[in-house]
PDB file of N, CA and C in Angstrom:
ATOM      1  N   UNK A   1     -65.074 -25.832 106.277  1.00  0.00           N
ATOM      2  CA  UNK A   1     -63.721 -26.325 106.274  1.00  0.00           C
ATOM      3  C   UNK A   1     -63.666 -27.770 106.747  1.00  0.00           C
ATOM      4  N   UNK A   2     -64.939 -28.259 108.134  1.00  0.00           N
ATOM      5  CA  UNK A   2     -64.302 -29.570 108.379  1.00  0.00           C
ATOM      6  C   UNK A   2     -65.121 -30.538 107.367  1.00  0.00           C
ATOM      7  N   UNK A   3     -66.074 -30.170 106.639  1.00  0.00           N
ATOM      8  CA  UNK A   3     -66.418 -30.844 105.321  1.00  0.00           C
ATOM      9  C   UNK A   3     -65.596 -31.219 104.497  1.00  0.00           C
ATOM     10  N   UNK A   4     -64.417 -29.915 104.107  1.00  0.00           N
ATOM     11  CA  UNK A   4     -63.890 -30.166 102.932  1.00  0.00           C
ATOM     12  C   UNK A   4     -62.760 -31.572 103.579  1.00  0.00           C
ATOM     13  N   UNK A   5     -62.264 -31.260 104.771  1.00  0.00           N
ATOM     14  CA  UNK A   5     -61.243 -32.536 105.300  1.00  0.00           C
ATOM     15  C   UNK A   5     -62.274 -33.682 105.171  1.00  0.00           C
ATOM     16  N   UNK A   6     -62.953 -33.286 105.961  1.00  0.00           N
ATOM     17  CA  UNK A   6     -63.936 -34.972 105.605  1.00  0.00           C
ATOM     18  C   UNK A   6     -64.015 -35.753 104.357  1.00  0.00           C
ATOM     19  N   UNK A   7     -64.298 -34.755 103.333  1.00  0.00           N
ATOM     20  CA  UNK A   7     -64.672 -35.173 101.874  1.00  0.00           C
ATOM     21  C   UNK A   7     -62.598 -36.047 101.713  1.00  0.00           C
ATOM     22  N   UNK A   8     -61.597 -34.923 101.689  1.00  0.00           N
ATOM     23  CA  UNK A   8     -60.343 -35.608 101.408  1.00  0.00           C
ATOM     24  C   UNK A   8     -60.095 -36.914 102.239  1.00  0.00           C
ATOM     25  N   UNK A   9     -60.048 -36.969 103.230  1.00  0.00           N
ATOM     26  CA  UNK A   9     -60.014 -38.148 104.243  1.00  0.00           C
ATOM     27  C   UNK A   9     -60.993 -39.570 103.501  1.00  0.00           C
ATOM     28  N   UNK A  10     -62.256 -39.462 102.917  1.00  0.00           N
ATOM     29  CA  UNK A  10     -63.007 -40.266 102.419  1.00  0.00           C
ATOM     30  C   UNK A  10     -62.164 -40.629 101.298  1.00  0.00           C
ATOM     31  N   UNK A  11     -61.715 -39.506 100.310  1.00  0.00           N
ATOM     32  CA  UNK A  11     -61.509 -40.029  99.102  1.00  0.00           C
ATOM     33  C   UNK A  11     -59.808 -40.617  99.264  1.00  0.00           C
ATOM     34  N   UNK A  12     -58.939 -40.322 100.042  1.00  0.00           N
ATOM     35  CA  UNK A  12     -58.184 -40.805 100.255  1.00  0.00           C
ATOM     36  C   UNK A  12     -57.828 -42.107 100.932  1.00  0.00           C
ATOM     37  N   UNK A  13     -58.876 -42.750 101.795  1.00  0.00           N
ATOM     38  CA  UNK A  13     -59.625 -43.863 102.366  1.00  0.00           C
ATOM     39  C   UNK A  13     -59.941 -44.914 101.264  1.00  0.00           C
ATOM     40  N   UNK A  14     -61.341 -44.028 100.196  1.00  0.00           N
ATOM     41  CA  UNK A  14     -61.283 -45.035  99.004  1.00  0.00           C
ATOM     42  C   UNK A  14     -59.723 -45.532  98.410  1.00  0.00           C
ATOM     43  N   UNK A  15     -59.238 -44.512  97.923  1.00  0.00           N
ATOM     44  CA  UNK A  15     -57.989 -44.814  97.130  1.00  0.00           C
ATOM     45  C   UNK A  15     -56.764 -46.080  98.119  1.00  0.00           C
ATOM     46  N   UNK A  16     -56.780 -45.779  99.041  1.00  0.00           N
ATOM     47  CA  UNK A  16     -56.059 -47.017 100.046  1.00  0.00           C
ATOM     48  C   UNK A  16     -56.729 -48.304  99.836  1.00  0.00           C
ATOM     49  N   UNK A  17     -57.972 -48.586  99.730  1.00  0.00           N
ATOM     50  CA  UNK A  17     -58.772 -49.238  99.446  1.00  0.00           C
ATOM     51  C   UNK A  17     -58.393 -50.482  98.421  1.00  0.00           C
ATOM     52  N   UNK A  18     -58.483 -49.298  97.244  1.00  0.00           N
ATOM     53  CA  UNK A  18     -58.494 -49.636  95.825  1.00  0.00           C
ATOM     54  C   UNK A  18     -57.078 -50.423  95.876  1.00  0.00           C
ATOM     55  N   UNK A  19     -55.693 -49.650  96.638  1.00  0.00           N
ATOM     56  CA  UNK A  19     -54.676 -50.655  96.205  1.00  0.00           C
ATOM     57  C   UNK A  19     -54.530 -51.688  97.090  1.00  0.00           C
ATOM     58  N   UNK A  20     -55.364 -51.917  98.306  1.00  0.00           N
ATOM     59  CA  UNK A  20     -55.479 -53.031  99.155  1.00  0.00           C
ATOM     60  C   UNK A  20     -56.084 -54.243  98.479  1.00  0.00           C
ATOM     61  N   UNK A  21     -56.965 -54.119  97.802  1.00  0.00           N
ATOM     62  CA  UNK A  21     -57.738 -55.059  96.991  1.00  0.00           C
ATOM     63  C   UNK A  21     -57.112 -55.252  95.784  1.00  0.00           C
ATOM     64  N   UNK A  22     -56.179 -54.151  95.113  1.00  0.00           N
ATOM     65  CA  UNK A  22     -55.365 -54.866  94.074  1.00  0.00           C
ATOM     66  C   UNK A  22     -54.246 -55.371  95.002  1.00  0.00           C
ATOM     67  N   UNK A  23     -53.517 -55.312  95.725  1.00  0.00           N
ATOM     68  CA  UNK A  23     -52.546 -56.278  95.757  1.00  0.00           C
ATOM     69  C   UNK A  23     -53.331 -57.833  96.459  1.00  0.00           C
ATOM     70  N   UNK A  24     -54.735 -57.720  97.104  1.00  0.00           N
ATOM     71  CA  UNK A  24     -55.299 -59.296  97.590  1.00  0.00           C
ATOM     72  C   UNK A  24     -55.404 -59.657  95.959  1.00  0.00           C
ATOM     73  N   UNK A  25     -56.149 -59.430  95.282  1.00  0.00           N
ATOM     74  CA  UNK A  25     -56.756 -60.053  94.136  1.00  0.00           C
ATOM     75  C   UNK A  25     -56.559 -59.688  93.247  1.00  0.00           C
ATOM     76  N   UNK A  26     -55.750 -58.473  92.800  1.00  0.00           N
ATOM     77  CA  UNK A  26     -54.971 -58.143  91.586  1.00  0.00           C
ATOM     78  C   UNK A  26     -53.771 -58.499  91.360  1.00  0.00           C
ATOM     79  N   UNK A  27     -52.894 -57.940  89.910  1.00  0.00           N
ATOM     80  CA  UNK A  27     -51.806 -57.814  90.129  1.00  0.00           C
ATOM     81  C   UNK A  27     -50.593 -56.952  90.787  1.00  0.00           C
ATOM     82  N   UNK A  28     -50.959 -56.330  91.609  1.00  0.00           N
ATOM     83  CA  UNK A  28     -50.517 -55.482  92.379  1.00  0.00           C
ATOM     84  C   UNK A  28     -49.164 -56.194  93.121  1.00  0.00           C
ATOM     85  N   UNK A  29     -48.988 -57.491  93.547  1.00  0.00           N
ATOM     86  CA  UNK A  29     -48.280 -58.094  93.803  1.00  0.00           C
ATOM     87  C   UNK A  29     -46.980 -58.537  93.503  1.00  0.00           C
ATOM     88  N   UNK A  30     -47.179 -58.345  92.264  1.00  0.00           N
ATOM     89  CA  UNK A  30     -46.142 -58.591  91.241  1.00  0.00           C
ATOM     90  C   UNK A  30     -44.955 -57.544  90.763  1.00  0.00           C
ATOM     91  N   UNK A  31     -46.032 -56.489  90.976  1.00  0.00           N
ATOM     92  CA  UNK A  31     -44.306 -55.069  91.048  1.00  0.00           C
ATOM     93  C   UNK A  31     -44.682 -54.836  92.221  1.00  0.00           C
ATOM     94  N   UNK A  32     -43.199 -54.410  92.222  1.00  0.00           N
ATOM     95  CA  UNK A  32     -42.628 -53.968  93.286  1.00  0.00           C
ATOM     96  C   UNK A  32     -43.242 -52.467  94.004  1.00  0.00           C
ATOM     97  N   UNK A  33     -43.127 -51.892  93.024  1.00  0.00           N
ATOM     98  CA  UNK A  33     -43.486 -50.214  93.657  1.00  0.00           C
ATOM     99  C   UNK A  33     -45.184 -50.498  93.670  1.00  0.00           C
ATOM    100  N   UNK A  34     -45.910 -50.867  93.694  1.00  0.00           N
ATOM    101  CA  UNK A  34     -47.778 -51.190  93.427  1.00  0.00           C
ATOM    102  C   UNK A  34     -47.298 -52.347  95.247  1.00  0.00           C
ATOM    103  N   UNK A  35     -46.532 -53.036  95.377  1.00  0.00           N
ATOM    104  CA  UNK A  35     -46.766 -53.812  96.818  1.00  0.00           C
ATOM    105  C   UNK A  35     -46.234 -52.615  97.637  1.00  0.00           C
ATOM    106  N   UNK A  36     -45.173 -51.892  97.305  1.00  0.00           N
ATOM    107  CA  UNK A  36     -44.732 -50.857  98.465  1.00  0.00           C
ATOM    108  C   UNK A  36     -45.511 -49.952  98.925  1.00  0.00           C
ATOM    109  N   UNK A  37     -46.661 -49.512  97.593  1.00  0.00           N
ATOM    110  CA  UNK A  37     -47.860 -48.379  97.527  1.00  0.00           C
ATOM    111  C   UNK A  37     -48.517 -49.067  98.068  1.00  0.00           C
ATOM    112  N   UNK A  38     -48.903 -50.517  98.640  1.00  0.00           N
ATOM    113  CA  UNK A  38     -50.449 -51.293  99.009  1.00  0.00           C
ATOM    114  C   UNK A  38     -50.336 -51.695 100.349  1.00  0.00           C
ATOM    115  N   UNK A  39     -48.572 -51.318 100.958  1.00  0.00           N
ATOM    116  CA  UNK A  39     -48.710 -51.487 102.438  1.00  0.00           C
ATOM    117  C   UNK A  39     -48.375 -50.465 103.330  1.00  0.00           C
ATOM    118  N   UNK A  40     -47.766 -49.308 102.121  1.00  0.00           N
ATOM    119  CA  UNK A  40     -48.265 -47.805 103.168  1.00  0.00           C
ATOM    120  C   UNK A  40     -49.746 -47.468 103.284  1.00  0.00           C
ATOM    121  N   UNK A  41     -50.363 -47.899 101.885  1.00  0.00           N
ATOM    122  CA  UNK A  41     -52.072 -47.636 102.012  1.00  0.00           C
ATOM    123  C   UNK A  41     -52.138 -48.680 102.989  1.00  0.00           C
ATOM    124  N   UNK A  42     -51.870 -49.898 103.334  1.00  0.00           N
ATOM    125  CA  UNK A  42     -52.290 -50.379 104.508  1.00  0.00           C
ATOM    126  C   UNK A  42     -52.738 -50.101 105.983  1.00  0.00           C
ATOM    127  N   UNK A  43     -51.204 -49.290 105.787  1.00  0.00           N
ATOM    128  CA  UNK A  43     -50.787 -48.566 107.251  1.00  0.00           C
ATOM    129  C   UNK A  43     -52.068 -47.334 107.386  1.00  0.00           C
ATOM    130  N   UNK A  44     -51.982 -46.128 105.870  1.00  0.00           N
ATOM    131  CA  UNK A  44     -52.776 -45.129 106.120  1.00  0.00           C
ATOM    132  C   UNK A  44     -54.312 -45.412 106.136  1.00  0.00           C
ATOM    133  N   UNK A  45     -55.065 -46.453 105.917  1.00  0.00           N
ATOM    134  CA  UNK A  45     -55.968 -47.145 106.031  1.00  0.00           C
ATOM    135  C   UNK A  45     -56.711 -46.743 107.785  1.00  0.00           C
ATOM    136  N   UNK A  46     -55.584 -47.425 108.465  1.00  0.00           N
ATOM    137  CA  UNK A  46     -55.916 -47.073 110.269  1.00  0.00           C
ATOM    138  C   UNK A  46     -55.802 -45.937 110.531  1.00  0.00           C
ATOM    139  N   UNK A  47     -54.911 -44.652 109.537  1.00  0.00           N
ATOM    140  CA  UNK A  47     -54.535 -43.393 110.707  1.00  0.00           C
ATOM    141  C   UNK A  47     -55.543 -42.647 109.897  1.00  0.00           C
ATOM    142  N   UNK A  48     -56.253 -43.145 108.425  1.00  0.00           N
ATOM    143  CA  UNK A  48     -57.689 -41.965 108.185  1.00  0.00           C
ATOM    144  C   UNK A  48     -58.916 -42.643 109.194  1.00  0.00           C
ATOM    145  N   UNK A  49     -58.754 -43.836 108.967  1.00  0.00           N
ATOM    146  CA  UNK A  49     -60.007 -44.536 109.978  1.00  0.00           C
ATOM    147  C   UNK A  49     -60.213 -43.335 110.975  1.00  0.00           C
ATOM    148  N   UNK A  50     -59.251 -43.383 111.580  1.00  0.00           N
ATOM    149  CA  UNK A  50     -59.229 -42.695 113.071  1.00  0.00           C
ATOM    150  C   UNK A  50     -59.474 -41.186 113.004  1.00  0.00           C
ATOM    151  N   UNK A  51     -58.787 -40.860 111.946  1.00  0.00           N
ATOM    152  CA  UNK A  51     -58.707 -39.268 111.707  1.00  0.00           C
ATOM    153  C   UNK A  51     -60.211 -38.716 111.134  1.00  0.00           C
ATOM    154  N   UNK A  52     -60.958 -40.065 110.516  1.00  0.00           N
ATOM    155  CA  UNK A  52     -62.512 -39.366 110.237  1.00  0.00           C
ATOM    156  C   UNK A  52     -63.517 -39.459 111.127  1.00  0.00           C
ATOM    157  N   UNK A  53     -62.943 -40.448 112.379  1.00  0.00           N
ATOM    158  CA  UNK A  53     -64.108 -40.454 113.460  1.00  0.00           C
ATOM    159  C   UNK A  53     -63.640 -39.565 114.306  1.00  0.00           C
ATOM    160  N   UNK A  54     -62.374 -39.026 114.326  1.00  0.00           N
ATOM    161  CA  UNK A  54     -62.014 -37.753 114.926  1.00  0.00           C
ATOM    162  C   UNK A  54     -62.839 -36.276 114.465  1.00  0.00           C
ATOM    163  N   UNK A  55     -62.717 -36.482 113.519  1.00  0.00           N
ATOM    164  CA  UNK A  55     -63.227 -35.553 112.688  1.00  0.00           C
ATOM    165  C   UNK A  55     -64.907 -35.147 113.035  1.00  0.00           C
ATOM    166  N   UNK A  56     -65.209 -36.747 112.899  1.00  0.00           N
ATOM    167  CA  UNK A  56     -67.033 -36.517 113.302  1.00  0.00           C
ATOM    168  C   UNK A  56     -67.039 -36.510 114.860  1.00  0.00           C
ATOM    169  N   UNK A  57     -66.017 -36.498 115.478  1.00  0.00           N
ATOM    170  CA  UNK A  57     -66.841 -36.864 117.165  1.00  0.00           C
ATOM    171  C   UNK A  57     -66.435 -34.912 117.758  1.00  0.00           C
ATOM    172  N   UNK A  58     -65.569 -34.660 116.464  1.00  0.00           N
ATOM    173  CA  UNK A  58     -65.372 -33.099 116.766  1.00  0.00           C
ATOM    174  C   UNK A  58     -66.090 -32.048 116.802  1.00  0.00           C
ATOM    175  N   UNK A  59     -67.136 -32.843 115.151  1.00  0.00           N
ATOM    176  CA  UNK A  59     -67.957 -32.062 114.297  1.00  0.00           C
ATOM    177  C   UNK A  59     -69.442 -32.468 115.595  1.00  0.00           C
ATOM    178  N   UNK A  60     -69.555 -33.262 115.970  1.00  0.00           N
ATOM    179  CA  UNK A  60     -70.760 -34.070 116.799  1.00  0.00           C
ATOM    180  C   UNK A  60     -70.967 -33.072 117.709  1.00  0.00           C
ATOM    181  N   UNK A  61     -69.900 -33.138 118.772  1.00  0.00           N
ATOM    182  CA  UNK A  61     -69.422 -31.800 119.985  1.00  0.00           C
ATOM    183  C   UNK A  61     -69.302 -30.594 119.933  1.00  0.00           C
ATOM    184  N   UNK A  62     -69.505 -29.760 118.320  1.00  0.00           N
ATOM    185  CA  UNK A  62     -68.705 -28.958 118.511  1.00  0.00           C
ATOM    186  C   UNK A  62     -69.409 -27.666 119.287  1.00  0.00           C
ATOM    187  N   UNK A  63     -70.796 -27.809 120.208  1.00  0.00           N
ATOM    188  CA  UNK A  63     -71.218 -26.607 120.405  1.00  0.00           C
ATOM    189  C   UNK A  63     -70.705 -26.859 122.013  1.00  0.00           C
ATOM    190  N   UNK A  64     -70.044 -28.366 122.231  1.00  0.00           N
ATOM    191  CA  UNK A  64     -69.595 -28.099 123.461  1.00  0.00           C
ATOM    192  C   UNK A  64     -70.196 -28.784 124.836  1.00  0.00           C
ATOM    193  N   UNK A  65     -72.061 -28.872 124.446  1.00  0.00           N
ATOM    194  CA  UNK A  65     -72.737 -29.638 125.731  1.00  0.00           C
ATOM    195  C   UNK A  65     -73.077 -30.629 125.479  1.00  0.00           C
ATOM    196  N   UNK A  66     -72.548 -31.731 124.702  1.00  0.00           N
ATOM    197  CA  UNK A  66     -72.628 -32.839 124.198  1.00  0.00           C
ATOM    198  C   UNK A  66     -73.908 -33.440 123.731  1.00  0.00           C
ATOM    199  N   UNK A  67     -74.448 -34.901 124.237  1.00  0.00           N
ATOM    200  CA  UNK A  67     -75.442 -34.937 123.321  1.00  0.00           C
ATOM    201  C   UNK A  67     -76.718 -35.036 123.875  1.00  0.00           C
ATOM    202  N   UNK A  68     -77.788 -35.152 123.650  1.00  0.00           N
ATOM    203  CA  UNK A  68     -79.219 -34.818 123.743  1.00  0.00           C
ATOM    204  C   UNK A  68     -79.388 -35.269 125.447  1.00  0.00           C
ATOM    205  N   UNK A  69     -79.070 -36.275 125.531  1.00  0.00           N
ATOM    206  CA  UNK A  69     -79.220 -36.458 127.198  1.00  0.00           C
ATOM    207  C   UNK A  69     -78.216 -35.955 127.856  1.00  0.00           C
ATOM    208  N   UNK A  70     -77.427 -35.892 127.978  1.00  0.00           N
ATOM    209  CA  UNK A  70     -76.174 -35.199 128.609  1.00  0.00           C
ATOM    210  C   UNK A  70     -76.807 -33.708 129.245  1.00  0.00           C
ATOM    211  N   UNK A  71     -77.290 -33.288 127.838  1.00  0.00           N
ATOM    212  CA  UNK A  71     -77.833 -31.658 128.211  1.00  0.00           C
ATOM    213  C   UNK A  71     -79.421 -31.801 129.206  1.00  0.00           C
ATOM    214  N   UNK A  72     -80.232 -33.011 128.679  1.00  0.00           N
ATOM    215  CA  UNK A  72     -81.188 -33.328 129.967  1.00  0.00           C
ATOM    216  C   UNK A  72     -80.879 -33.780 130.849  1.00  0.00           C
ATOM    217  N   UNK A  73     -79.642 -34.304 131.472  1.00  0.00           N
ATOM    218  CA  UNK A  73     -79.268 -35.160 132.901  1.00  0.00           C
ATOM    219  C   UNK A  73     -78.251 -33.578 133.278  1.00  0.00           C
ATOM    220  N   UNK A  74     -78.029 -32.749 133.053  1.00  0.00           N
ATOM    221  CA  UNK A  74     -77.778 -31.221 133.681  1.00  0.00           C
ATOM    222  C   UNK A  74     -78.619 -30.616 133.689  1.00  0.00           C
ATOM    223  N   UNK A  75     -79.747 -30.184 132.890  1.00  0.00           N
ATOM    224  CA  UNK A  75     -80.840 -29.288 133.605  1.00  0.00           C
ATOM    225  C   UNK A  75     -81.694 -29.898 134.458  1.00  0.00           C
ATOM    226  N   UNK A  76     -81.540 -31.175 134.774  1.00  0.00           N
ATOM    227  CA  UNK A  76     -82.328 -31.811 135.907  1.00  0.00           C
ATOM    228  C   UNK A  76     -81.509 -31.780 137.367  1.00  0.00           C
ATOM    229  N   UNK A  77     -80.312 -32.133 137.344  1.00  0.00           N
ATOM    230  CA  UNK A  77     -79.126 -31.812 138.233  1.00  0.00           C
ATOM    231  C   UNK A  77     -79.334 -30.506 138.772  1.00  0.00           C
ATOM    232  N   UNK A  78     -79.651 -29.349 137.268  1.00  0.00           N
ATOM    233  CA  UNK A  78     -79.753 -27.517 138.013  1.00  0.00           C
ATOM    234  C   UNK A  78     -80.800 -27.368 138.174  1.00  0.00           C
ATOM    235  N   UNK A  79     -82.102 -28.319 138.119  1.00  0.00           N
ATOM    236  CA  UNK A  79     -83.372 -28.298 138.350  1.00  0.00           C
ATOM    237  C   UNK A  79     -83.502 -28.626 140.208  1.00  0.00           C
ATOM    238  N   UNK A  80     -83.184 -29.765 140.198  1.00  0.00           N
ATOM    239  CA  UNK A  80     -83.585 -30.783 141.364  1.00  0.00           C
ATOM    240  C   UNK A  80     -82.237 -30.656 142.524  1.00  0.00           C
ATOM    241  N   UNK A  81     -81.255 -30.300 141.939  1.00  0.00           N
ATOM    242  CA  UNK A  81     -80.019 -30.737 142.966  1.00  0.00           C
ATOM    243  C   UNK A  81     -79.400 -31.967 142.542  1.00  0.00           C
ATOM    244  N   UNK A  82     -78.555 -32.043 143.533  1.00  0.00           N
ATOM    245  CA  UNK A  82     -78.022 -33.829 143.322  1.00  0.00           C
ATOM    246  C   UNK A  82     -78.575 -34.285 144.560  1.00  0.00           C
TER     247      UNK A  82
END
């Protein structure tokens, strides 16, 4: 399941993309509804950004004891003491 969001989040990312670069260097500029579509993709540009490194720092964590040293700087802690 968090694949399949990942995969939509990407392709919806590209597509923001695509009308960001047509309204810099296309004609996108020129109608009206193509500039209104190229600065909500603007906006949604930052809230997938965020929503796919959400996504991976979820998918990263998800067994819970974080990452490779984290889990060696606690069994040394329940090894040795503090």
């Amino acid at each position: 399941m968090g694949v399949a969001f990942f995969i939509i989040i990407r392709i919806l990312f590209v597509t923001c993309m695509v009308f960001i670069i047509g309204y810099i260097f296309g004609g996108f500029s020129k109608k009206p509804l193509l500039t209104s579509l190229s600065k909500v993709a603007a906006i949604l540009v930052i809230v997938l950004f965020i929503a796919a490194n959400m996504l991976a720092m979820r998918v990263a964590f998800r067994d819970g004891r974080g990452c490779f040293r984290d889990r060696e700087h606690q069994e040394q802690i329940e090894r040795y003491g503090r």
